[in-house]
PDB file of N, CA and C in Angstrom:
ATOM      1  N   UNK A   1      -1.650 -48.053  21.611  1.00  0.00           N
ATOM      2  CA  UNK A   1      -1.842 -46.673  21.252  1.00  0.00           C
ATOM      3  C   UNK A   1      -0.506 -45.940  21.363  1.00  0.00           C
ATOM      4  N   UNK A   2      -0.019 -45.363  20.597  1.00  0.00           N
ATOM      5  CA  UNK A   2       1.101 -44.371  20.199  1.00  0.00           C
ATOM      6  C   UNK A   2       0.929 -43.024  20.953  1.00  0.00           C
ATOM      7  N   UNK A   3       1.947 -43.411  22.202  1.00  0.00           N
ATOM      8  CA  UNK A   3       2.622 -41.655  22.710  1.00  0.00           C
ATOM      9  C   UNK A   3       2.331 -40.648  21.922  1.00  0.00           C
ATOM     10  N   UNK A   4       1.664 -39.445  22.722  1.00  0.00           N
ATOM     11  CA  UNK A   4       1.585 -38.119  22.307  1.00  0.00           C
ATOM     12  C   UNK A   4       2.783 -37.530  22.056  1.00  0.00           C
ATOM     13  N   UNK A   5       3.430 -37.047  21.407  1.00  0.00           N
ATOM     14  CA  UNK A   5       4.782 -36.046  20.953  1.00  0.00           C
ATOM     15  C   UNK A   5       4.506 -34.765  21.825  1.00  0.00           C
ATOM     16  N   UNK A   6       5.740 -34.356  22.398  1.00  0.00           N
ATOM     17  CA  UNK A   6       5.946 -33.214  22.793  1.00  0.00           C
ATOM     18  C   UNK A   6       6.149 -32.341  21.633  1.00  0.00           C
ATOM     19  N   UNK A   7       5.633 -30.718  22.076  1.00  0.00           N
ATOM     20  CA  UNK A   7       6.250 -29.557  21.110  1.00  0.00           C
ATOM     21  C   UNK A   7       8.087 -29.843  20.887  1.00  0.00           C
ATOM     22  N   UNK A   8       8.583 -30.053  21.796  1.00  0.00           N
ATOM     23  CA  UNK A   8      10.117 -30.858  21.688  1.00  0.00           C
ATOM     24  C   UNK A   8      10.224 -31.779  20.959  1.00  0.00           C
ATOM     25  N   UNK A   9      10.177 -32.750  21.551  1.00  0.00           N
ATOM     26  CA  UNK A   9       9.897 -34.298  20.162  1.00  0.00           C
ATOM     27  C   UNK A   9       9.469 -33.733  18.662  1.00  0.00           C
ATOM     28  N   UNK A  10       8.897 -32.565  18.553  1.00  0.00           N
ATOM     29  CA  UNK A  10       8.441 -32.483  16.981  1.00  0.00           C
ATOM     30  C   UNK A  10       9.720 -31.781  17.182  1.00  0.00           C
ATOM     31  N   UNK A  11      10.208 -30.710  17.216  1.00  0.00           N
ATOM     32  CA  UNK A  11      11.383 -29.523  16.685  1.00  0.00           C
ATOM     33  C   UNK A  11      12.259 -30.425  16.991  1.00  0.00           C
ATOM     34  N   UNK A  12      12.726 -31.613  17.731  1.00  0.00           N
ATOM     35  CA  UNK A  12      13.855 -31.984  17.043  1.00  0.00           C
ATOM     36  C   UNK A  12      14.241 -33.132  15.956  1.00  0.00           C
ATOM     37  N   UNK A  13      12.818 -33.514  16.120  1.00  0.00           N
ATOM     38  CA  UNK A  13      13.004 -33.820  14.290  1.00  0.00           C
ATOM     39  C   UNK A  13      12.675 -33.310  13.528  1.00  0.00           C
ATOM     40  N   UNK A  14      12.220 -32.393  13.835  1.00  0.00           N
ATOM     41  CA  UNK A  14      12.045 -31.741  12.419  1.00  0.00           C
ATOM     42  C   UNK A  14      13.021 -30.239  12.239  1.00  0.00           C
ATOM     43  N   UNK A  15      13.503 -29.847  12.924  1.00  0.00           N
ATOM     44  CA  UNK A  15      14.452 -28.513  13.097  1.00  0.00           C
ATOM     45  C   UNK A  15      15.438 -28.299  11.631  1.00  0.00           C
ATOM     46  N   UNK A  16      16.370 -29.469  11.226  1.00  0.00           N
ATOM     47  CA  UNK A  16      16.974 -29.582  10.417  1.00  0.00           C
ATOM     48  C   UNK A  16      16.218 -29.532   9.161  1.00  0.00           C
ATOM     49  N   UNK A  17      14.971 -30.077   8.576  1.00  0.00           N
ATOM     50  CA  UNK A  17      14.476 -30.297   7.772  1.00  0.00           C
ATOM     51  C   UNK A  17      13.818 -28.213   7.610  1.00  0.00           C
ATOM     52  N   UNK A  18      13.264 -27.993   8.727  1.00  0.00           N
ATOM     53  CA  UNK A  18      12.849 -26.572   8.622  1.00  0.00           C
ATOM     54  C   UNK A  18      13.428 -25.998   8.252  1.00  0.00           C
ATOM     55  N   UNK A  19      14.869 -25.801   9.155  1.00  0.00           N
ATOM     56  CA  UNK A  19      15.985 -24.795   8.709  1.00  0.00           C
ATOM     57  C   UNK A  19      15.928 -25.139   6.892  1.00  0.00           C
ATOM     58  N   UNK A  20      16.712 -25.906   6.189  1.00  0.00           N
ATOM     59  CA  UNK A  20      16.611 -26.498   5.021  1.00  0.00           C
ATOM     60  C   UNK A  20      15.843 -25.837   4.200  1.00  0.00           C
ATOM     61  N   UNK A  21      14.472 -25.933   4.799  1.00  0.00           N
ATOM     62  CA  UNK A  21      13.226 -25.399   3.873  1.00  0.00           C
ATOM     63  C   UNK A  21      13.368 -23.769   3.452  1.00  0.00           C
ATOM     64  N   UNK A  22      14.023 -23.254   5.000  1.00  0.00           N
ATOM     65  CA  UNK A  22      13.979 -22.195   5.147  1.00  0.00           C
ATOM     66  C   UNK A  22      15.147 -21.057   4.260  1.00  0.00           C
ATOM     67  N   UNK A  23      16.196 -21.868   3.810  1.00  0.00           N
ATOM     68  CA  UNK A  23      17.545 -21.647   3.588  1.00  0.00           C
ATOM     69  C   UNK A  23      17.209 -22.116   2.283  1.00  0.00           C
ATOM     70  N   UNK A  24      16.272 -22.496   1.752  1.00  0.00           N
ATOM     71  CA  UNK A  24      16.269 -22.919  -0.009  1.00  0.00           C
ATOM     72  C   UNK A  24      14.768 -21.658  -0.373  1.00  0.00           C
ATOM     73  N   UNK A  25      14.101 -21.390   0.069  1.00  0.00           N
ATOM     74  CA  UNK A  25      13.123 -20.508   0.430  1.00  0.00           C
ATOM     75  C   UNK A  25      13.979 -19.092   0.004  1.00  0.00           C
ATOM     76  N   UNK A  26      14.809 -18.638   0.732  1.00  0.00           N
ATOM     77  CA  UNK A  26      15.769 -17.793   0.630  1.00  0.00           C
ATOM     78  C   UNK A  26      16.842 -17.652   0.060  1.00  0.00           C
ATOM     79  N   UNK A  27      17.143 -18.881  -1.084  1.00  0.00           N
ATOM     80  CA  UNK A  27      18.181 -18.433  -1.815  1.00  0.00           C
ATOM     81  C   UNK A  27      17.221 -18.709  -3.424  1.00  0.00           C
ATOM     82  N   UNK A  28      15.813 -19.062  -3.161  1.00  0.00           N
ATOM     83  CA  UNK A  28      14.955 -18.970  -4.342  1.00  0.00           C
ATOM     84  C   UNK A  28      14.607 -17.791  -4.653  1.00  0.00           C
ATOM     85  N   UNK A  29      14.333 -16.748  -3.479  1.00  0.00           N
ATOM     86  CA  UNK A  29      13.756 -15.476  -3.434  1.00  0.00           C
ATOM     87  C   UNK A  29      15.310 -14.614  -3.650  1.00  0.00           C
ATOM     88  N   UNK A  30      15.929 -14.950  -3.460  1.00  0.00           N
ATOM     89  CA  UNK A  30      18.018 -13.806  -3.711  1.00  0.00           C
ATOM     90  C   UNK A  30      17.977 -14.637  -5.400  1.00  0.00           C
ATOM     91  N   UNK A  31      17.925 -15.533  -5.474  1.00  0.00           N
ATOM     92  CA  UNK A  31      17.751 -15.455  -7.531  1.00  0.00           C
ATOM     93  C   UNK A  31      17.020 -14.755  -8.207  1.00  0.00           C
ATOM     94  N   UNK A  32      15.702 -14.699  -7.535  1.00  0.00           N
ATOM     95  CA  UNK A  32      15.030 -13.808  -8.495  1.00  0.00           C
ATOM     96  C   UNK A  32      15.211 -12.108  -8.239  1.00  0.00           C
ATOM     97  N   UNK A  33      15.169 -12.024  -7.069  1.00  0.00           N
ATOM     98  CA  UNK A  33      16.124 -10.699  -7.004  1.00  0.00           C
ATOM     99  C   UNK A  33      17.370 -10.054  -7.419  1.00  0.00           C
ATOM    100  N   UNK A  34      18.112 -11.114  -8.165  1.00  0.00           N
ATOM    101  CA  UNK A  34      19.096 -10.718  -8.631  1.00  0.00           C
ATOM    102  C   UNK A  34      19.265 -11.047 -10.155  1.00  0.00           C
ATOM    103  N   UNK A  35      17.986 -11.810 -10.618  1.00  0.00           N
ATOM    104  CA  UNK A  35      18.108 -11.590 -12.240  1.00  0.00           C
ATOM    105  C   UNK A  35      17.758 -10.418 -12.282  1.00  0.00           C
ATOM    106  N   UNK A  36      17.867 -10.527 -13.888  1.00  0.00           N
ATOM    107  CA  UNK A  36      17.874  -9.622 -15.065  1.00  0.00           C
ATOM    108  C   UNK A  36      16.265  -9.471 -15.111  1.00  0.00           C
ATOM    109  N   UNK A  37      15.287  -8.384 -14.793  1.00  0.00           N
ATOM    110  CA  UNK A  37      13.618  -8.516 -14.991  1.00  0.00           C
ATOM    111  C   UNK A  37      13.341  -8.708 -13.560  1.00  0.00           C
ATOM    112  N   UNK A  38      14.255  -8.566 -12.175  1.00  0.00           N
ATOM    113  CA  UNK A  38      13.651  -8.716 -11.339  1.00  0.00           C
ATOM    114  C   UNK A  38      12.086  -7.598 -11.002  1.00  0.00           C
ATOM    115  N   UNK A  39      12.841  -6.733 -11.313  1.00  0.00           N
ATOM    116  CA  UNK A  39      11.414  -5.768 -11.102  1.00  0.00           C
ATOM    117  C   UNK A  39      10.051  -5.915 -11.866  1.00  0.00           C
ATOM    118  N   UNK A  40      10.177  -6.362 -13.033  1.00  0.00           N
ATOM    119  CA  UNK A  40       8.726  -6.982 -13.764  1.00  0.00           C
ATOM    120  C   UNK A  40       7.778  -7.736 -12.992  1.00  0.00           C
ATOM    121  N   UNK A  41       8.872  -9.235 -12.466  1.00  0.00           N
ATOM    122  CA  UNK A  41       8.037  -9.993 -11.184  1.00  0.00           C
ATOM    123  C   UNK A  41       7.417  -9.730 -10.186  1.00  0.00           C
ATOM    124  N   UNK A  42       8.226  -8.424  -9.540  1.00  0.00           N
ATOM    125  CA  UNK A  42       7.598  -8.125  -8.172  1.00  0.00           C
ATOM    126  C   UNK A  42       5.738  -7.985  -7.929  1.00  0.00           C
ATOM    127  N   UNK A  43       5.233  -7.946  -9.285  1.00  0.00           N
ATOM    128  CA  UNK A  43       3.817  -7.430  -9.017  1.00  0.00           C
ATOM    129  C   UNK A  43       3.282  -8.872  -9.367  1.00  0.00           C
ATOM    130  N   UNK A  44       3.961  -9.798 -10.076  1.00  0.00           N
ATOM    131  CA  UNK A  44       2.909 -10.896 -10.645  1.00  0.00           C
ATOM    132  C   UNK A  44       2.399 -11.750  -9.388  1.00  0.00           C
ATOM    133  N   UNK A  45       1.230 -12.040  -9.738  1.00  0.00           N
ATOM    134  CA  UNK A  45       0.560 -12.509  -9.056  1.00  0.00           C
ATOM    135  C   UNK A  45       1.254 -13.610  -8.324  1.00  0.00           C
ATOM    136  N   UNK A  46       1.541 -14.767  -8.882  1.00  0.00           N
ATOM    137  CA  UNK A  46       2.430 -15.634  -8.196  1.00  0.00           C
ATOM    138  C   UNK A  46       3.530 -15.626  -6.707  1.00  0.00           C
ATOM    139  N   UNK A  47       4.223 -14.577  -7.549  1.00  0.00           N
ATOM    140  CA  UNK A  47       5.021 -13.873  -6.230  1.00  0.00           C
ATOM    141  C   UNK A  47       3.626 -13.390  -4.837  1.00  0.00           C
ATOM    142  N   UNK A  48       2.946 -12.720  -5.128  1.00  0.00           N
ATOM    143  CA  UNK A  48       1.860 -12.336  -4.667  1.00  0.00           C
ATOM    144  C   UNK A  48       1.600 -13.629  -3.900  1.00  0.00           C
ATOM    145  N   UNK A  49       1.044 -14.368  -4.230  1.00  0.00           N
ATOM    146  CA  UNK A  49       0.893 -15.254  -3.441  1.00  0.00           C
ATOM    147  C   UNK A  49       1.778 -16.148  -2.550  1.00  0.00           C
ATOM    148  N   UNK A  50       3.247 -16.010  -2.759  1.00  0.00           N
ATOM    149  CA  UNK A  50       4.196 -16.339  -2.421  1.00  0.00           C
ATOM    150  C   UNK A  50       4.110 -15.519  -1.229  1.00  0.00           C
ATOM    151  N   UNK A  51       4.167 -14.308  -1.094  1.00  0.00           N
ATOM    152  CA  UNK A  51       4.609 -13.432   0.003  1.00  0.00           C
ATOM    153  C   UNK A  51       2.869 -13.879   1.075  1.00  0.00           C
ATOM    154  N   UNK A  52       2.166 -13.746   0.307  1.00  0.00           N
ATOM    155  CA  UNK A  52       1.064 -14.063   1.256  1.00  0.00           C
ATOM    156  C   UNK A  52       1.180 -15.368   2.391  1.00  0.00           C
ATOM    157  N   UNK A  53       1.413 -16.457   1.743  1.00  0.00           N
ATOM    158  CA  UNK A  53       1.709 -17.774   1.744  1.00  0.00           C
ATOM    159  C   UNK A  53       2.983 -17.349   3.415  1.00  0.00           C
ATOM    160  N   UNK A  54       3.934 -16.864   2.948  1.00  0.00           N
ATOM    161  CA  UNK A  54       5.103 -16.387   4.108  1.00  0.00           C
ATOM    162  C   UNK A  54       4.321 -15.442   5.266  1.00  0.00           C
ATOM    163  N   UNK A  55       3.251 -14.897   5.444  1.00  0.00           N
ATOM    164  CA  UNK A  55       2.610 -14.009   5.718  1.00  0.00           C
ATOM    165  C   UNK A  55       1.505 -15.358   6.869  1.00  0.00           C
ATOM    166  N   UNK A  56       1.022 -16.118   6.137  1.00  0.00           N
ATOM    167  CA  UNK A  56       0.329 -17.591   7.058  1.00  0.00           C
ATOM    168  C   UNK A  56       1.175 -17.563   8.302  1.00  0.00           C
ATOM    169  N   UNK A  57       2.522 -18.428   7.723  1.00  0.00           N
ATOM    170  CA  UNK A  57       3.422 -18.899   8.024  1.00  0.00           C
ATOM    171  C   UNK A  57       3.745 -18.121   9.682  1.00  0.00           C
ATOM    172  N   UNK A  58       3.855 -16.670   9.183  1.00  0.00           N
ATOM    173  CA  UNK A  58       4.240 -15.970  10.852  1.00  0.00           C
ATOM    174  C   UNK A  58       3.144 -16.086  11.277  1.00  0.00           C
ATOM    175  N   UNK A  59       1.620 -15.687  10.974  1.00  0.00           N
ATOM    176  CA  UNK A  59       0.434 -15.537  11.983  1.00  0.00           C
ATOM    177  C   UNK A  59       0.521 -16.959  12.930  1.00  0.00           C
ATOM    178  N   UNK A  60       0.736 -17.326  12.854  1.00  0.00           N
ATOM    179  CA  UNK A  60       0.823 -19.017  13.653  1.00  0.00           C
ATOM    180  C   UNK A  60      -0.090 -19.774  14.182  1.00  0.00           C
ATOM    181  N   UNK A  61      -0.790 -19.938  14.750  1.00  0.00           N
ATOM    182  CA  UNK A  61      -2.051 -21.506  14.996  1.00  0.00           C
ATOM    183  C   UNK A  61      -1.547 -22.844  14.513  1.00  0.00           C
ATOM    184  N   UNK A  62      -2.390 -23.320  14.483  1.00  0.00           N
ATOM    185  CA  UNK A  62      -2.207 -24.535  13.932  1.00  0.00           C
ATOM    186  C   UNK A  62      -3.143 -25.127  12.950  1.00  0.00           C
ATOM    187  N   UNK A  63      -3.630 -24.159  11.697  1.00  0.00           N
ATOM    188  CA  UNK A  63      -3.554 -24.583  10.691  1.00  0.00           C
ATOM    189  C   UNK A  63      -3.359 -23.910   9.699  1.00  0.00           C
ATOM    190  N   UNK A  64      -1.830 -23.275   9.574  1.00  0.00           N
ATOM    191  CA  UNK A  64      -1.186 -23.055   8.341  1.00  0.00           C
ATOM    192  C   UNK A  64      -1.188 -23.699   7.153  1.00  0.00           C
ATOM    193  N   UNK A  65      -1.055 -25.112   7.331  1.00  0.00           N
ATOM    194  CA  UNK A  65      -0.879 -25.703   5.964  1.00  0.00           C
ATOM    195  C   UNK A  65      -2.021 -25.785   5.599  1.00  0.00           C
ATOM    196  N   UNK A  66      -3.145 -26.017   5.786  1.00  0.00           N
ATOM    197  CA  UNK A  66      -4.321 -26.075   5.105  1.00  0.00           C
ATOM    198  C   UNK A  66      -4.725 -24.449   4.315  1.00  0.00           C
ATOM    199  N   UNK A  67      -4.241 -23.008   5.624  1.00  0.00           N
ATOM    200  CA  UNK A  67      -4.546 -22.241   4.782  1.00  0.00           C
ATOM    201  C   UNK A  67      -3.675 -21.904   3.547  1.00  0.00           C
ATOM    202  N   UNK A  68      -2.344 -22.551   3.761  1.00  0.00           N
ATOM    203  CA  UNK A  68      -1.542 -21.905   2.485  1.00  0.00           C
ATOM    204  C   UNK A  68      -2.582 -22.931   1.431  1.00  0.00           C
ATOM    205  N   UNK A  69      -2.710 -24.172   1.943  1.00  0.00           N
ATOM    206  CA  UNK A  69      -3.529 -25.082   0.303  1.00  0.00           C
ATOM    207  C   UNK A  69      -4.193 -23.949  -0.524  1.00  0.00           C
ATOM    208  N   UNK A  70      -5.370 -23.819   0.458  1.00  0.00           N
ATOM    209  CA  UNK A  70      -6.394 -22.974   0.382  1.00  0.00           C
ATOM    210  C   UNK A  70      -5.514 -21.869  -0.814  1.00  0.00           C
ATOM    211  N   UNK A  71      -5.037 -21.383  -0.033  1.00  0.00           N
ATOM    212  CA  UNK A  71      -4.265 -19.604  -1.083  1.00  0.00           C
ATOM    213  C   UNK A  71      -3.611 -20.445  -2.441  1.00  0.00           C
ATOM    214  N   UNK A  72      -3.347 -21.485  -2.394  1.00  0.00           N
ATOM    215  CA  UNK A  72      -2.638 -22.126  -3.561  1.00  0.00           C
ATOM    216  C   UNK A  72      -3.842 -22.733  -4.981  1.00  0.00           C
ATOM    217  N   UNK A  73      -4.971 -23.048  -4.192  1.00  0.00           N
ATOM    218  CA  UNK A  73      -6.054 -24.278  -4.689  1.00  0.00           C
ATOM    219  C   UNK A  73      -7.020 -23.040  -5.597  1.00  0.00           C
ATOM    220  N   UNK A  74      -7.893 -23.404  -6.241  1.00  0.00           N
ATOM    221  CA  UNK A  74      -8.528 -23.182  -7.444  1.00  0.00           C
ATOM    222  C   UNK A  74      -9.984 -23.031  -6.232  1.00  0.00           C
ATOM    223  N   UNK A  75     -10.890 -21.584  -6.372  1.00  0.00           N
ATOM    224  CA  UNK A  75     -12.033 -22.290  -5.990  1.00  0.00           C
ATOM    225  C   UNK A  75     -13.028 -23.086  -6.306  1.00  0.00           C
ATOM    226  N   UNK A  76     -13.899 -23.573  -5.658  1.00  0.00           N
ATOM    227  CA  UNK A  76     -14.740 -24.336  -5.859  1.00  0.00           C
ATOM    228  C   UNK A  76     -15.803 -24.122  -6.802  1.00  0.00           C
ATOM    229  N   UNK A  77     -16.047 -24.578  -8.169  1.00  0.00           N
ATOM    230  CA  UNK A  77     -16.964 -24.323  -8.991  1.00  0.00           C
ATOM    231  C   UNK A  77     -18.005 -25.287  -9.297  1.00  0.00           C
ATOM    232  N   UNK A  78     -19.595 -24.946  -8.294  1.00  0.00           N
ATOM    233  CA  UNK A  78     -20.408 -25.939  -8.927  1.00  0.00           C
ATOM    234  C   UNK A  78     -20.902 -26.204 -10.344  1.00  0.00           C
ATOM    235  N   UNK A  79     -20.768 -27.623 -10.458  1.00  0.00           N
ATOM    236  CA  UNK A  79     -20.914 -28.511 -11.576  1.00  0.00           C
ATOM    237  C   UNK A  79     -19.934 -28.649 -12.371  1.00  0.00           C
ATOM    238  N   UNK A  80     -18.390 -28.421 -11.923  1.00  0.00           N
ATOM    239  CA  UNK A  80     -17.526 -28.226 -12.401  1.00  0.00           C
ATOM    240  C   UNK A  80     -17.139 -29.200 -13.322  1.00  0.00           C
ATOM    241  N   UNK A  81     -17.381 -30.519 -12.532  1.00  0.00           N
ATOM    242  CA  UNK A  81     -17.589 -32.082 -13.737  1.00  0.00           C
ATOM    243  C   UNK A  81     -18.153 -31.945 -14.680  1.00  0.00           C
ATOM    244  N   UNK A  82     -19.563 -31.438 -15.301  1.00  0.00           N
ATOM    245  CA  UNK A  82     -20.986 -31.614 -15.985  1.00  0.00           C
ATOM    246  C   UNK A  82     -19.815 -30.831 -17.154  1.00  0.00           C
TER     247      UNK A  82
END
């Protein structure tokens, strides 16, 4: 059976990869702020969900990623196959 990971053991492998995420996150959001039509975007939905999505992210627990899926995913429509 495989050792439990410390809150340590995870942040330091994964710290670099976060930062990363975090630093491409933020120079995706300074492009679109600095095209040409930035202000058109600000309301589309997408973005919208973008900021929501960053909004998970601070409330914190431990299950963010499932709720960002969730904010990302299509709901559920019965008989959606038929």
């Amino acid at each position: 059976m495989a050792a439990t990971r410390t809150a340590q053991d995870v942040l330091e492998r994964h710290f670099l990869e976060l930062r990363c995420g975090l630093l491409d996150l933020a120079a995706a959001f300074d492009r679109i702020e600095r095209s040409e039509g930035a202000a058109a975007v600000r309301d589309d939905p997408r973005m919208e969900h973008l900021r929501k999505g960053l909004r998970i992210l601070l409330d914190g627990g431990t299950d963010r990623a499932e709720r960002i899926q969730l904010l990302f995913s299509d709901a559920y429509e019965e008989g959606w196959s038929e």
